[in-house]
Every structure is written in structure tokens, then in C-alpha cells.
Protein backbone atom coordinates (compact mmCIF):
# COMPACT_ATOMS: atom_id res chain seq x y z
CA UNK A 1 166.54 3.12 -39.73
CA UNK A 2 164.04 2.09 -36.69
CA UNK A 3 162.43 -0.15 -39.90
CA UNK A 4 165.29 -1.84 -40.26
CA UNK A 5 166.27 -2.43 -36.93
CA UNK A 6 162.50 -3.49 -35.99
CA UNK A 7 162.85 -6.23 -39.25
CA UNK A 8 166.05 -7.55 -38.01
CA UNK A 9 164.62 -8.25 -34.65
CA UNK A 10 161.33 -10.01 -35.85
CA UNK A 11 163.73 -12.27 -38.12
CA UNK A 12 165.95 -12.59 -35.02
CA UNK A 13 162.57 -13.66 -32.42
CA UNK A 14 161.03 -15.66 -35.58
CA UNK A 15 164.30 -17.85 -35.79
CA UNK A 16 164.87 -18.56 -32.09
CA UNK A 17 161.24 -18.69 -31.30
CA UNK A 18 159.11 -19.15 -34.67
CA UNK A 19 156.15 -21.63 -33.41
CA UNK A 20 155.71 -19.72 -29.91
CA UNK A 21 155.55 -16.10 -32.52
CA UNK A 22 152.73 -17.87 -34.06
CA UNK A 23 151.04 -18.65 -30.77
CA UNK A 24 151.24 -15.26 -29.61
CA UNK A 25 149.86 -13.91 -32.85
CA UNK A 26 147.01 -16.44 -32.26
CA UNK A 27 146.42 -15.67 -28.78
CA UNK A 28 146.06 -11.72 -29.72
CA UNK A 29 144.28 -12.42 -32.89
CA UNK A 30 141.21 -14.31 -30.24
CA UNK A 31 141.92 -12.03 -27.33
CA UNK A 32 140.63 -9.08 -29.71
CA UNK A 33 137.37 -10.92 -30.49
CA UNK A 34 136.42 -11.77 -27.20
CA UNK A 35 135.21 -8.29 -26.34
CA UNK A 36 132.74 -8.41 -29.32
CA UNK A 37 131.71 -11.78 -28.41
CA UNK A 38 130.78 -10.68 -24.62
CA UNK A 39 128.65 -8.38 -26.03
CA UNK A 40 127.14 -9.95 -28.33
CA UNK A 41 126.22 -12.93 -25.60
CA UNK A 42 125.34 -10.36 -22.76
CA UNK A 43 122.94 -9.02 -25.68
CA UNK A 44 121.49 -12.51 -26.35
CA UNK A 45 121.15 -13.21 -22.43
CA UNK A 46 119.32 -9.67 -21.90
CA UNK A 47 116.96 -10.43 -24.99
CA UNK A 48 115.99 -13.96 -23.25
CA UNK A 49 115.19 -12.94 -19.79
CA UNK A 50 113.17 -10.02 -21.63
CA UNK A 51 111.35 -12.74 -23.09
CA UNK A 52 111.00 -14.94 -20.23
CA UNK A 53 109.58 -11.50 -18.07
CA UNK A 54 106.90 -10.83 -20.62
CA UNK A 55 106.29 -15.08 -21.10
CA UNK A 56 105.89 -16.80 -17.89
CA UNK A 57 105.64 -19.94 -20.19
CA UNK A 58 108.84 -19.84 -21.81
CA UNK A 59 111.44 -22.32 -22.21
CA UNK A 60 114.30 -21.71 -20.07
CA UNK A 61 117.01 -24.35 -22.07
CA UNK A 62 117.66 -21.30 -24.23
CA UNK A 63 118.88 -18.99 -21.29
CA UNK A 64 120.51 -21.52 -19.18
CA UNK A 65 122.74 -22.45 -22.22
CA UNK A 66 123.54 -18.88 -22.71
CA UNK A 67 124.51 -18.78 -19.26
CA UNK A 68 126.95 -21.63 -19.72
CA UNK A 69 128.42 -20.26 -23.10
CA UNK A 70 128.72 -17.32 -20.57
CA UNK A 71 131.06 -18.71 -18.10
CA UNK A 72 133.20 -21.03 -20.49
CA UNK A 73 133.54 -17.55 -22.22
CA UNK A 74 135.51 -16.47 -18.92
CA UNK A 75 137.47 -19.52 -18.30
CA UNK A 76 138.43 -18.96 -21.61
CA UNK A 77 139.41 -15.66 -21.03
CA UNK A 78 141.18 -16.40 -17.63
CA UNK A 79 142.93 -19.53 -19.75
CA UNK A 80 144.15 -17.11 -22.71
CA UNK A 81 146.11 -14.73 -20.29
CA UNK A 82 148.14 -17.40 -18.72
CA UNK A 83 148.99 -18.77 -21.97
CA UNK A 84 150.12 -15.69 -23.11
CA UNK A 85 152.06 -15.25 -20.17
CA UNK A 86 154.14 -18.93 -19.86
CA UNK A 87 154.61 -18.28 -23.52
CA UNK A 88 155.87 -14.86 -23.35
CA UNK A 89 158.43 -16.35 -20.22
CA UNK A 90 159.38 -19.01 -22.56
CA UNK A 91 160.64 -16.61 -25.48
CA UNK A 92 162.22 -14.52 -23.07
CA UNK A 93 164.24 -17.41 -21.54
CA UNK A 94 164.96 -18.68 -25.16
CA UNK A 95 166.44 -15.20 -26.50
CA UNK A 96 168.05 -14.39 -23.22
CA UNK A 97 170.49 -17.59 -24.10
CA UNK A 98 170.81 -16.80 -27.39
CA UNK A 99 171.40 -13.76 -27.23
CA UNK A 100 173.75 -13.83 -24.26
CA UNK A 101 175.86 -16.62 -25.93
CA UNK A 102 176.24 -14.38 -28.98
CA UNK A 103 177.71 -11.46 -27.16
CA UNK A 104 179.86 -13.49 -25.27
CA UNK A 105 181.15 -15.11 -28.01
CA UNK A 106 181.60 -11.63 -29.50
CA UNK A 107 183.38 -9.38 -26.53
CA UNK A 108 185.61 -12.64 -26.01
CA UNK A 109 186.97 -12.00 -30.06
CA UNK A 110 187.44 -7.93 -29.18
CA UNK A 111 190.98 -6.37 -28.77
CA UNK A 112 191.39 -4.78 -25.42
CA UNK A 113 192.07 -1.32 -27.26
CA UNK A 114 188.64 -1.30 -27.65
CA UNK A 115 187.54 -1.54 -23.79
CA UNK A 116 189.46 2.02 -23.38
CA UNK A 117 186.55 3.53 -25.56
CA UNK A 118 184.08 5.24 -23.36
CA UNK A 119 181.32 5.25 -25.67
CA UNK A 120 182.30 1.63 -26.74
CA UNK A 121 182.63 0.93 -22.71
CA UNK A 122 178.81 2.62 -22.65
CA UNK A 123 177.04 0.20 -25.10
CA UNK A 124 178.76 -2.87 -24.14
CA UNK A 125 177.64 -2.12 -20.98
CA UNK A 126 174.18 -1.40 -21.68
CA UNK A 127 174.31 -4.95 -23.97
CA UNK A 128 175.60 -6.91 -20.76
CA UNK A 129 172.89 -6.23 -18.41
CA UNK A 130 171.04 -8.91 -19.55
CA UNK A 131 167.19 -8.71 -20.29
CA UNK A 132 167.70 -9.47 -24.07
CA UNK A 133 164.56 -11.42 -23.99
CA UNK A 134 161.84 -8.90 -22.42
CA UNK A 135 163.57 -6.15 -24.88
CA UNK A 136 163.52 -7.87 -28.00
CA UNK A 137 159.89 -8.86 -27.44
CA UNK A 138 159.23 -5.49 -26.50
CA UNK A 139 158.45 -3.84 -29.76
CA UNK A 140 157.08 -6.80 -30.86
CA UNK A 141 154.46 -7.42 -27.95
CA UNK A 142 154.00 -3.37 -28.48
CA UNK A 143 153.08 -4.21 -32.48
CA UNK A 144 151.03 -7.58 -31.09
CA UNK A 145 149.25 -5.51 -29.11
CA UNK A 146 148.05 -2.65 -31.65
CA UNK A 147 146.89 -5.65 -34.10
CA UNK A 148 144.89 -6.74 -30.89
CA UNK A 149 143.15 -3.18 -30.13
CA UNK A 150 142.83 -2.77 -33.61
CA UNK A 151 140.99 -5.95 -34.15
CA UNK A 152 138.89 -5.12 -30.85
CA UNK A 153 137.98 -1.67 -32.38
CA UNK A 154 136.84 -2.87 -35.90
CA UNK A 155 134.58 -5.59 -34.47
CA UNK A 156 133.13 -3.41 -31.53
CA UNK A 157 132.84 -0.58 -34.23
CA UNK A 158 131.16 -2.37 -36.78
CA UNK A 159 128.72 -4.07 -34.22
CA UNK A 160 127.57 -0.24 -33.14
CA UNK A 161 127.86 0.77 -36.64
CA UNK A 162 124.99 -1.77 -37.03
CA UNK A 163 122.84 -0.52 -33.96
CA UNK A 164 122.82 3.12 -35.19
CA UNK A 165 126.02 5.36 -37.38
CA UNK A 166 126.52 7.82 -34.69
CA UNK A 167 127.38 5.22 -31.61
CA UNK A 168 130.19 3.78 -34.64
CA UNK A 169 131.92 7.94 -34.82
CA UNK A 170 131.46 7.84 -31.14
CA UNK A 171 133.13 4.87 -30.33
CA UNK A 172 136.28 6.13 -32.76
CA UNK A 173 136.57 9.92 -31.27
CA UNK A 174 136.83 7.74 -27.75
CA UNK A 175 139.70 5.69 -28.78
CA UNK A 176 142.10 8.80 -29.88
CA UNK A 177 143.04 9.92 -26.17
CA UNK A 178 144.34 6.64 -24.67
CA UNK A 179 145.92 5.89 -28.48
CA UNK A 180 147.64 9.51 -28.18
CA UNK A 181 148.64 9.33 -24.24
CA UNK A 182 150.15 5.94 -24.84
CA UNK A 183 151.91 6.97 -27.58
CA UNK A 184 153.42 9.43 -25.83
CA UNK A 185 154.78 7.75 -22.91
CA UNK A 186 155.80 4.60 -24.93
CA UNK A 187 158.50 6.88 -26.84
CA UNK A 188 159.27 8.28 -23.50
CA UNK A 189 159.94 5.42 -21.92
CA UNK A 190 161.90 4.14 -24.99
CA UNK A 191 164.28 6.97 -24.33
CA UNK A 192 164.58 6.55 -20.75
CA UNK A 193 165.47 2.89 -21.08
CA UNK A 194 168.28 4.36 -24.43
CA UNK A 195 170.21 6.79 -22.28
CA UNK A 196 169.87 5.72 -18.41
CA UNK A 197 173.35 3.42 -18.87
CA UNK A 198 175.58 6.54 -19.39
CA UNK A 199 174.08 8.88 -17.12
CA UNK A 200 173.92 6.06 -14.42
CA UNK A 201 177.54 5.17 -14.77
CA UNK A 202 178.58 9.83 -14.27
CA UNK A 203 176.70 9.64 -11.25
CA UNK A 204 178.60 6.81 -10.11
């Protein structure tokens, strides 16, 4: 059932916001290289001023464009969070009308026998609080997000794998406490956000 649901949102976001989807998967799909490709240049940069502290004589052209590569590496960086960020606002705003049209033009159509429901009462009030956007997107950012670590953790594994086996297991066994402790307190907060409209409304 949470399939289902989680297929008829993507098709929802992909028809409301299809290109900006495909940005986001782009964004994700780089942001989960660029650890690996830090490395990989702080490795390069170490290895030349190695060389230049055992050569007096060496060429420093090789270092100082390191060092450049370095810092368009972090503008980069700095550049690919704000993206991700205007375009996250922008899909938000989109759905929010969408979304809010649609259940306006639903509750409009309703007979008022259905208003004396409490249950009914319950979910159309957790529907009319608004936020359609950042929920909708939330599973989806949540899925984005996994395809970025896991990306991040193939590439960083298979660059230690290289180096020597036992830094690849070790770099794996690392990962399954902040995989397991998120896990946890995503479905928690899932639940939290599922049943705080009812119990807010008995208090009141």
C-alpha cells in the first residue's frame, strides 16, 4: 500500500514539476561525487607538495593548478546547495497551488452530511493545513537523498577498496549506525506528523 501511494505521488510531482525532478536528480547524482572528488584532489595536492619538499627544483604550475581546481571545487559546492534549495522552493510553491486548487475544487462538490463525520472532519482537516508542497517532496527528497549517500558510499568505498580491502569493510560497518538511527526517527517522525491533527483538535 505505502508502494502505491509513494508511485502516485512521484507521478503526481513528475507532472506538476517534471524538468525541476530532473534537476534535483542531477544535483544529487553530482553532490554524491563531490566527496570522492575532494579526496581524490586533496590526495593529488598532498602528493605535489611531497614532491616539491623532497625537490627544491620543482615546477610549481602543477600545484598551483591543483589549488585552483581546489577552490572552484568549493564554489561549486557552495553553488550546488543553493540550487538545490531555490529549486526545492520552486516545487513546493508549484504543488502547494496545485494541490490546494484540487481540494478546493473537491470539498466545494461535498454534501454537508459529510462535514458531521468526525473522522471525515479529521482528514479534511489535516488536508487543509496547507504544506502540500514540502510533504509531497518529502518522501521523495528522503529517496533523493539515499541515491545520494548511496552514490557517496560506492565511490568513497571503492576508492579505499583500492588503497587496501580492510579500510573498504571498515568504511561499510561505519555507515550502519547513522543508516539505522535515521531510520528510526524518520518513521517516527512520519507518525508524529500522521496522528498530531486528531489529538491536537481533543486537547482543544
Amino acid at each position: 500500500m505505502r508502494h502505491k501511494y509513494f508511485r502516485k505521488t512521484v507521478r503526481l510531482v513528475w507532472k506538476v514539476c517534471g524538468i525541476r525532478v530532473l534537476l534535483a536528480c542531477g544535483i544529487n547524482i553530482i553532490d554524491g561525487l563531490l566527496p570522492l572528488t575532494s579526496i581524490i584532489l586533496l590526495q593529488s595536492i598532498v602528493n605535489e607538495l611531497t614532491s616539491i619538499l623532497s625537490n627544491p627544483n620543482y615546477d610549481f604550475d602543477s600545484i598551483l593548478v591543483l589549488l585552483i581546481i581546489q577552490f572552484i571545487l568549493l564554489v561549486v559546492t557552495s553553488m550546488i546547495g543553493s540550487i538545490d534549495s531555490i529549486n526545492s522552493a520552486n516545487m513546493e510553491a508549484k504543488l502547494d497551488y496545485y494541490v490546494g486548487l484540487l481540494v478546493i475544487q473537491k470539498s466545494i462538490s461535498l454534501p454537508l452530511a459529510y462535514f458531521e463525520d468526525a473522522e471525515f472532519y479529521h482528514h479534511l482537516d489535516r488536508i487543509t493545513k496547507g504544506g502540500y508542497g514540502n510533504k509531497l517532496l518529502s518522501p521523495i527528497k528522503t529517496m533523493l537523498g539515499i541515491i545520494k549517500s548511496s552514490i557517496t558510499m560506492i565511490s568513497l568505498f571503492s576508492f579505499l577498496w583500492m588503497i587496501h580491502w580492510s579500510l573498504g569493510i571498515l568504511s561499510i560497518l561505519s555507515a550502519f549506525p547513522t543508516l539505522i538511527i535515521q531510520t528510526k526517527f524518520g518513521r517516527e517522525r512520519f507518525q508524529l506528523i500522521r496522528f498530531q491533527t486528531p489529538a491536537a483538535r481533543e486537547a482543544n
